[in-house]
PDB file of N, CA and C in Angstrom:
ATOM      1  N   UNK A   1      12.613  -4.302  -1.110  1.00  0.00           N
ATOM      2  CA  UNK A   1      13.232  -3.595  -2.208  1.00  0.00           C
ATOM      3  C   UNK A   1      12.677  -4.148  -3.521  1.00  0.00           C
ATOM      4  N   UNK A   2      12.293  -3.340  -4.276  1.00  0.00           N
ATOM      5  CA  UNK A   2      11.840  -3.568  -5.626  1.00  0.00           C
ATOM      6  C   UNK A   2      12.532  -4.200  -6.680  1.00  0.00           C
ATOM      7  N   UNK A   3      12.666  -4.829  -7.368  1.00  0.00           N
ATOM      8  CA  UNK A   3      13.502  -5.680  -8.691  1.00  0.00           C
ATOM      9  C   UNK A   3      12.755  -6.284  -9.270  1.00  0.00           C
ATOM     10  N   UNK A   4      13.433  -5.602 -10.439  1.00  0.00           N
ATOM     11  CA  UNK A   4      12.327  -5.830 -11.852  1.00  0.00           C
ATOM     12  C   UNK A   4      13.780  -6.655 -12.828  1.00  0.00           C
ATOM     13  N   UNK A   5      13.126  -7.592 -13.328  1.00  0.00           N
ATOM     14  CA  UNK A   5      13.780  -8.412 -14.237  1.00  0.00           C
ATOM     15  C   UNK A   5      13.242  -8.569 -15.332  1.00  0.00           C
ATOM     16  N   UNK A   6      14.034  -7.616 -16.212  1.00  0.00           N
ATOM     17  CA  UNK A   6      13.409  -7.471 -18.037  1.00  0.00           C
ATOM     18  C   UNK A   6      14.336  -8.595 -18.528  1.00  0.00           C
ATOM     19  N   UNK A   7      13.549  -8.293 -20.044  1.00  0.00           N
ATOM     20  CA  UNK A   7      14.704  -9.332 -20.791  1.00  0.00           C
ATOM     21  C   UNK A   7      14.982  -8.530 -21.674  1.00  0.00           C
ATOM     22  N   UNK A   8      15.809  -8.739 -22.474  1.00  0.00           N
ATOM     23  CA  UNK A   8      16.848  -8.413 -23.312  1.00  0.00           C
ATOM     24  C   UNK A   8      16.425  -6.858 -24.481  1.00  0.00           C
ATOM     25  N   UNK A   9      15.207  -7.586 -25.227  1.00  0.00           N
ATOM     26  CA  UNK A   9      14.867  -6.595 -26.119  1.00  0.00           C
ATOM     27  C   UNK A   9      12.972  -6.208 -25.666  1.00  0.00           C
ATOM     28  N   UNK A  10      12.731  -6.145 -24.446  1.00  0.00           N
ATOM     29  CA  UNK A  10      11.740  -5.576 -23.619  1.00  0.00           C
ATOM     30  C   UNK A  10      11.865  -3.846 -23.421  1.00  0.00           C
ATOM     31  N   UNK A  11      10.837  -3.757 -24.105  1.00  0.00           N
ATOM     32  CA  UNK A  11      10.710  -1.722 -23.829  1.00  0.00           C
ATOM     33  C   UNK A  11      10.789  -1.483 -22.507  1.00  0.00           C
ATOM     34  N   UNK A  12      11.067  -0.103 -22.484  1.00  0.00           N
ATOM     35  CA  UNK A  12      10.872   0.438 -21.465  1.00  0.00           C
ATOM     36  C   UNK A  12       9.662   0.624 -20.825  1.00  0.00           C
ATOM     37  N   UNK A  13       8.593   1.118 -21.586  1.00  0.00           N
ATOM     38  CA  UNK A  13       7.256   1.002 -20.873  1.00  0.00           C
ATOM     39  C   UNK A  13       6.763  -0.409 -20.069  1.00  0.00           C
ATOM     40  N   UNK A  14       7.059  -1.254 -20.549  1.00  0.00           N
ATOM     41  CA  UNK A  14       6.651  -2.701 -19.948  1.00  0.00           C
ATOM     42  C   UNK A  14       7.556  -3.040 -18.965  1.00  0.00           C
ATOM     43  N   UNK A  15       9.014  -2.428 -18.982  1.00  0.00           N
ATOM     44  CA  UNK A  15       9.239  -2.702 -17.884  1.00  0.00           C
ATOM     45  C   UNK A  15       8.945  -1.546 -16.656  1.00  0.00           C
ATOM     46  N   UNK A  16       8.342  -0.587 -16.706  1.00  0.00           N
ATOM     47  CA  UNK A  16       8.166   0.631 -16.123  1.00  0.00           C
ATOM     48  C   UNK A  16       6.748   0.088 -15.655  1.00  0.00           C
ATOM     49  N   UNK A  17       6.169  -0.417 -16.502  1.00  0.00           N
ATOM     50  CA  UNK A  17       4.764  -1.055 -15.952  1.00  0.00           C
ATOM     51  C   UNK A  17       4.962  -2.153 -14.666  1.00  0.00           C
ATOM     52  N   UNK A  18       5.519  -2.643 -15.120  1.00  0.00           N
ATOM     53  CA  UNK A  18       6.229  -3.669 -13.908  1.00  0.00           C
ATOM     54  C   UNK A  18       6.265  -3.283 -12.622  1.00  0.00           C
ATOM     55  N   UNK A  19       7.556  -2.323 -12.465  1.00  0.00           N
ATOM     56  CA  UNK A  19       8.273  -1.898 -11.478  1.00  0.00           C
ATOM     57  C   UNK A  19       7.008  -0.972 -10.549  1.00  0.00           C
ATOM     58  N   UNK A  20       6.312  -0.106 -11.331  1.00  0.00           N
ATOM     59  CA  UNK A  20       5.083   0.439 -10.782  1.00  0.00           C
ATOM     60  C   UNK A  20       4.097  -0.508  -9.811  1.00  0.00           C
ATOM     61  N   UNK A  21       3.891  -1.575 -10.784  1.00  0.00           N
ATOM     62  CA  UNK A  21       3.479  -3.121 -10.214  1.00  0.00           C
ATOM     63  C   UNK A  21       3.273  -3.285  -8.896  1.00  0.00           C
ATOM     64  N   UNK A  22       5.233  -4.102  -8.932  1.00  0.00           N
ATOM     65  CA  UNK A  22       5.411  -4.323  -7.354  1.00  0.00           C
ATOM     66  C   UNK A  22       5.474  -3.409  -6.592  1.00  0.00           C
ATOM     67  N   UNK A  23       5.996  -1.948  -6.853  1.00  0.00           N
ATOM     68  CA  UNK A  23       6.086  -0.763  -5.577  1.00  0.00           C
ATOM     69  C   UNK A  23       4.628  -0.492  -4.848  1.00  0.00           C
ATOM     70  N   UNK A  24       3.602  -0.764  -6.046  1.00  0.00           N
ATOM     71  CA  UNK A  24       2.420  -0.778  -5.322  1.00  0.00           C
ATOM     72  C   UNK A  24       2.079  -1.690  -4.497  1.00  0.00           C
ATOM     73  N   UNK A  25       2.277  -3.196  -4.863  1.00  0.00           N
ATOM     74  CA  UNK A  25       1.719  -4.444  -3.971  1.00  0.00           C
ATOM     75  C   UNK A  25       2.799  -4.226  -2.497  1.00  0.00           C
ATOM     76  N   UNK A  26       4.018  -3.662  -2.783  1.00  0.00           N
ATOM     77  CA  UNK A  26       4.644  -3.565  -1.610  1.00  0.00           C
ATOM     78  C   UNK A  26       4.544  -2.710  -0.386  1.00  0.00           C
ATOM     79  N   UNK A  27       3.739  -1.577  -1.316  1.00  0.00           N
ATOM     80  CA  UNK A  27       3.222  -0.440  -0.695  1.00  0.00           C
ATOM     81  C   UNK A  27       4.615   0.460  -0.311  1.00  0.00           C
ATOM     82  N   UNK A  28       5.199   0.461  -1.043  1.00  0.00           N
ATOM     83  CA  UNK A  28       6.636   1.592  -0.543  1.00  0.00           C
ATOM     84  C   UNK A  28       5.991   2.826  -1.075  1.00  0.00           C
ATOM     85  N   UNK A  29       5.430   3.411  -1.767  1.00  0.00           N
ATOM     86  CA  UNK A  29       4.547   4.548  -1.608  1.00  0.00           C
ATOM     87  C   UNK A  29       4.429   5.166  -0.300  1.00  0.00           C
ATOM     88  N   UNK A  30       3.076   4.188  -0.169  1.00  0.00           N
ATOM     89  CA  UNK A  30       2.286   4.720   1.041  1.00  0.00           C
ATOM     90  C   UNK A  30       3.265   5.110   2.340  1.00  0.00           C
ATOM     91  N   UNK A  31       4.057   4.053   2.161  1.00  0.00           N
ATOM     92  CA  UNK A  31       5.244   4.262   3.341  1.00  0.00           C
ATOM     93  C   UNK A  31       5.872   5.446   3.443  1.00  0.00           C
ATOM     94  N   UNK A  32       6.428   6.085   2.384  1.00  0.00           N
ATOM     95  CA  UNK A  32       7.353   6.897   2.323  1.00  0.00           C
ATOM     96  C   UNK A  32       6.394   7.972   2.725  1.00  0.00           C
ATOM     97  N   UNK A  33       5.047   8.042   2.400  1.00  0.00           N
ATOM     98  CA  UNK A  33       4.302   9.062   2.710  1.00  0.00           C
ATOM     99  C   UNK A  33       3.568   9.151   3.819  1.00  0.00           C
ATOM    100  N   UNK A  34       4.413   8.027   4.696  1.00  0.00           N
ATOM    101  CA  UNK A  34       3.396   8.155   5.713  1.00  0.00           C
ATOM    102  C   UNK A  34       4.725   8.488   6.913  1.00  0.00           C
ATOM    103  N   UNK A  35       5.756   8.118   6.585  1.00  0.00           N
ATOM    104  CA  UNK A  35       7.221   8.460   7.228  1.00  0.00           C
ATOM    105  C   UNK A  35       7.505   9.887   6.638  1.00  0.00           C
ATOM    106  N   UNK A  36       6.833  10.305   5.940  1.00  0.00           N
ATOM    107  CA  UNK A  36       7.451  11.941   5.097  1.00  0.00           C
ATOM    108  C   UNK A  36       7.471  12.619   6.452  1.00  0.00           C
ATOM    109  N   UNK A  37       6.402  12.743   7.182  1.00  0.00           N
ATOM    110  CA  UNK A  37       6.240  13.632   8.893  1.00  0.00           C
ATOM    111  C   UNK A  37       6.128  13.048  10.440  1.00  0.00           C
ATOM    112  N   UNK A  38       6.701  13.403  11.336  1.00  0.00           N
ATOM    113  CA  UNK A  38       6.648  12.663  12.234  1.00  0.00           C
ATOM    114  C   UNK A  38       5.023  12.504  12.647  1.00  0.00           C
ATOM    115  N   UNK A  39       5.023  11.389  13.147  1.00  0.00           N
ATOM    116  CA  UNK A  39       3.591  11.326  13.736  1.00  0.00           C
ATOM    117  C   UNK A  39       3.577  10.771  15.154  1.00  0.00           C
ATOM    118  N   UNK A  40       3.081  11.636  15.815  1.00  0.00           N
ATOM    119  CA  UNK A  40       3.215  11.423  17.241  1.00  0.00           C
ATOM    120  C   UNK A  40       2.224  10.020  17.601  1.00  0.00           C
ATOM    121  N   UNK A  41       2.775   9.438  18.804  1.00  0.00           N
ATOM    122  CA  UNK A  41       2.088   7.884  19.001  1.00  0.00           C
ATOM    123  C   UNK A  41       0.881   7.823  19.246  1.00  0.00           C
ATOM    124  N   UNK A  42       0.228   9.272  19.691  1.00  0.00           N
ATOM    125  CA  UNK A  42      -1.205   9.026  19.469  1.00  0.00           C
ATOM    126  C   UNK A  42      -1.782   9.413  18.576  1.00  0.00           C
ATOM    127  N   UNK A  43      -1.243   9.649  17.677  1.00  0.00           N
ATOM    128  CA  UNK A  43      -2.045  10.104  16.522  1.00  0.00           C
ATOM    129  C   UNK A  43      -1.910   8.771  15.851  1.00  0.00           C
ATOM    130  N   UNK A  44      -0.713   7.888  16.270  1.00  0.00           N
ATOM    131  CA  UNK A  44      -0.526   6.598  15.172  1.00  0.00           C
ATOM    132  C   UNK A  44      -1.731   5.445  16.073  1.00  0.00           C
ATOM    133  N   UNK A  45      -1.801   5.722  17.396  1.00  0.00           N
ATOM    134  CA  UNK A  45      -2.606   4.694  17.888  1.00  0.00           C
ATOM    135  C   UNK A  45      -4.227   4.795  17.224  1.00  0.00           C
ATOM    136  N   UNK A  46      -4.752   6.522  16.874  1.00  0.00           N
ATOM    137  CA  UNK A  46      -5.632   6.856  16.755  1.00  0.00           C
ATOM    138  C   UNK A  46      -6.057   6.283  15.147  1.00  0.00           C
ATOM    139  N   UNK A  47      -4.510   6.334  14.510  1.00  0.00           N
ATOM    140  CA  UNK A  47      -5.106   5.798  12.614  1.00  0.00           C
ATOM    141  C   UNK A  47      -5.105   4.714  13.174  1.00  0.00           C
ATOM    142  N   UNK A  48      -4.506   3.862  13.694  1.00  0.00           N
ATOM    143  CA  UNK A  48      -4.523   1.799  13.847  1.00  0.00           C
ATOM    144  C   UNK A  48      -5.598   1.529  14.191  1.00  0.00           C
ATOM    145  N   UNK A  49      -6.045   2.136  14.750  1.00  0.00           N
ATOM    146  CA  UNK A  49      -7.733   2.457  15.562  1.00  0.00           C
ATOM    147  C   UNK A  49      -8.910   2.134  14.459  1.00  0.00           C
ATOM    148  N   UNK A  50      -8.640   3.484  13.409  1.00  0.00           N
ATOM    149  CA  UNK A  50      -9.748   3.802  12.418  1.00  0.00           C
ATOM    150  C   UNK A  50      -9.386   2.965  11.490  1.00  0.00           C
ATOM    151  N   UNK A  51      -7.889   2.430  11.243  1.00  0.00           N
ATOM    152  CA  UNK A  51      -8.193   1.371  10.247  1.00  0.00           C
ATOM    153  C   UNK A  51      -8.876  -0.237  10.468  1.00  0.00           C
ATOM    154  N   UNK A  52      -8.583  -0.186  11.773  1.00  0.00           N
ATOM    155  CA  UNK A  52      -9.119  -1.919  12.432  1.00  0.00           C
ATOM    156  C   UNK A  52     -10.460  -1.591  12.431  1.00  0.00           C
ATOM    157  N   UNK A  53     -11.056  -0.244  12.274  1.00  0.00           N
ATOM    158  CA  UNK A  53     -12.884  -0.302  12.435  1.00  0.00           C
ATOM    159  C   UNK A  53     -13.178  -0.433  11.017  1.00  0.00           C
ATOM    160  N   UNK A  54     -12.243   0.289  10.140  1.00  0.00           N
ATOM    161  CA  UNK A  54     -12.527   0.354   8.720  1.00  0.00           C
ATOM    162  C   UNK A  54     -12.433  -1.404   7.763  1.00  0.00           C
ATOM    163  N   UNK A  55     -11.678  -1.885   8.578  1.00  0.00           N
ATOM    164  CA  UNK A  55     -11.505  -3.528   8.093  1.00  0.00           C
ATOM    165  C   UNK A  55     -12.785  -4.344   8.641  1.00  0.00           C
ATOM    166  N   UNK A  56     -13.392  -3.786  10.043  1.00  0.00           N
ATOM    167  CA  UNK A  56     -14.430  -4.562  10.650  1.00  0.00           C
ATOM    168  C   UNK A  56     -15.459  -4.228   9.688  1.00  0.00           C
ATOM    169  N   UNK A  57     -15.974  -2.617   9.483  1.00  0.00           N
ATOM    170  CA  UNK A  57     -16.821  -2.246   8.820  1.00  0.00           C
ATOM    171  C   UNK A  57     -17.105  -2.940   7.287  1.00  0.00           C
ATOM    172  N   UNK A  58     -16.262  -3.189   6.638  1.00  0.00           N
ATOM    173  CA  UNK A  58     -15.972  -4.037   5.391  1.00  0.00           C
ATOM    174  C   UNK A  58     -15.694  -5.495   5.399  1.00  0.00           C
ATOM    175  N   UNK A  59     -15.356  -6.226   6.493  1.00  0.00           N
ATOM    176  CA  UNK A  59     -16.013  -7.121   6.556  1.00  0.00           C
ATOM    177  C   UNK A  59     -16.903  -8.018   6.864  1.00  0.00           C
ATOM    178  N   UNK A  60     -17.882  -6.820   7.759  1.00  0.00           N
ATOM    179  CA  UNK A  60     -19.617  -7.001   7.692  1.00  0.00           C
ATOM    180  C   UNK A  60     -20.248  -7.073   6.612  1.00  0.00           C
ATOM    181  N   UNK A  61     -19.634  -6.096   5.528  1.00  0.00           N
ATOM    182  CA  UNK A  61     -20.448  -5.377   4.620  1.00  0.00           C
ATOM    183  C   UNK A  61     -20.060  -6.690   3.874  1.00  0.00           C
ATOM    184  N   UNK A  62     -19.287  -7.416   3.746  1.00  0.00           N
ATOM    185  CA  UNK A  62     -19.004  -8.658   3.426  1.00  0.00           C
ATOM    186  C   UNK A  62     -19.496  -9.733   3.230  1.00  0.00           C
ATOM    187  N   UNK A  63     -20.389  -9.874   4.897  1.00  0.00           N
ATOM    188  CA  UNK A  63     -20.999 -10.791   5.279  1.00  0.00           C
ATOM    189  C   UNK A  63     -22.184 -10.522   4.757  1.00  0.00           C
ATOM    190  N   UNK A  64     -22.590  -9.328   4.479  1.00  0.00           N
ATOM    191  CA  UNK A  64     -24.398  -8.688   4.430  1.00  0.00           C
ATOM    192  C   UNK A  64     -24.909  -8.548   6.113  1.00  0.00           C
ATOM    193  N   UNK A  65     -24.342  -8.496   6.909  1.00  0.00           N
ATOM    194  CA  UNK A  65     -24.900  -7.819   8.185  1.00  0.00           C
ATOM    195  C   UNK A  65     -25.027  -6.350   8.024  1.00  0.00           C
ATOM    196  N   UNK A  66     -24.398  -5.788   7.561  1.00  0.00           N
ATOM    197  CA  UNK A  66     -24.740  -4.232   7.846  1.00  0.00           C
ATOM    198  C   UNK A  66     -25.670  -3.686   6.210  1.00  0.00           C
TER     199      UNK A  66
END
């Protein structure tokens, strides 16, 4: 859960900047949009799939092997 702790005479934009902040590092976005539709278990085995190649692929590209 997100919590943002302004102080007293802090604008709104800065604290709006904030809160944007952590929802991103927390990724409650992505979540909500990825729970918006059901997704059947092979379609979820099939993204866990393409993202573990997509992490391998980038961290070759890392190394300079590829």
């Amino acid at each position: 859960m997100a919590i943002v702790q302004i102080a007293d005479n802090e604008p709104f934009e800065k604290a709006f900047k904030k809160f944007k902040r952590i929802v991103e590092k927390e990724g409650i976005l992505t979540e909500v949009k990825r729970r918006q539709f059901y997704e059947k278990p092979s379609e979820k085995k099939k993204r866990k799939e393409r993202q573990a190649r997509k992490r391998m692929i980038k961290a070759l590209k890392k190394k300079s092997f590829i």
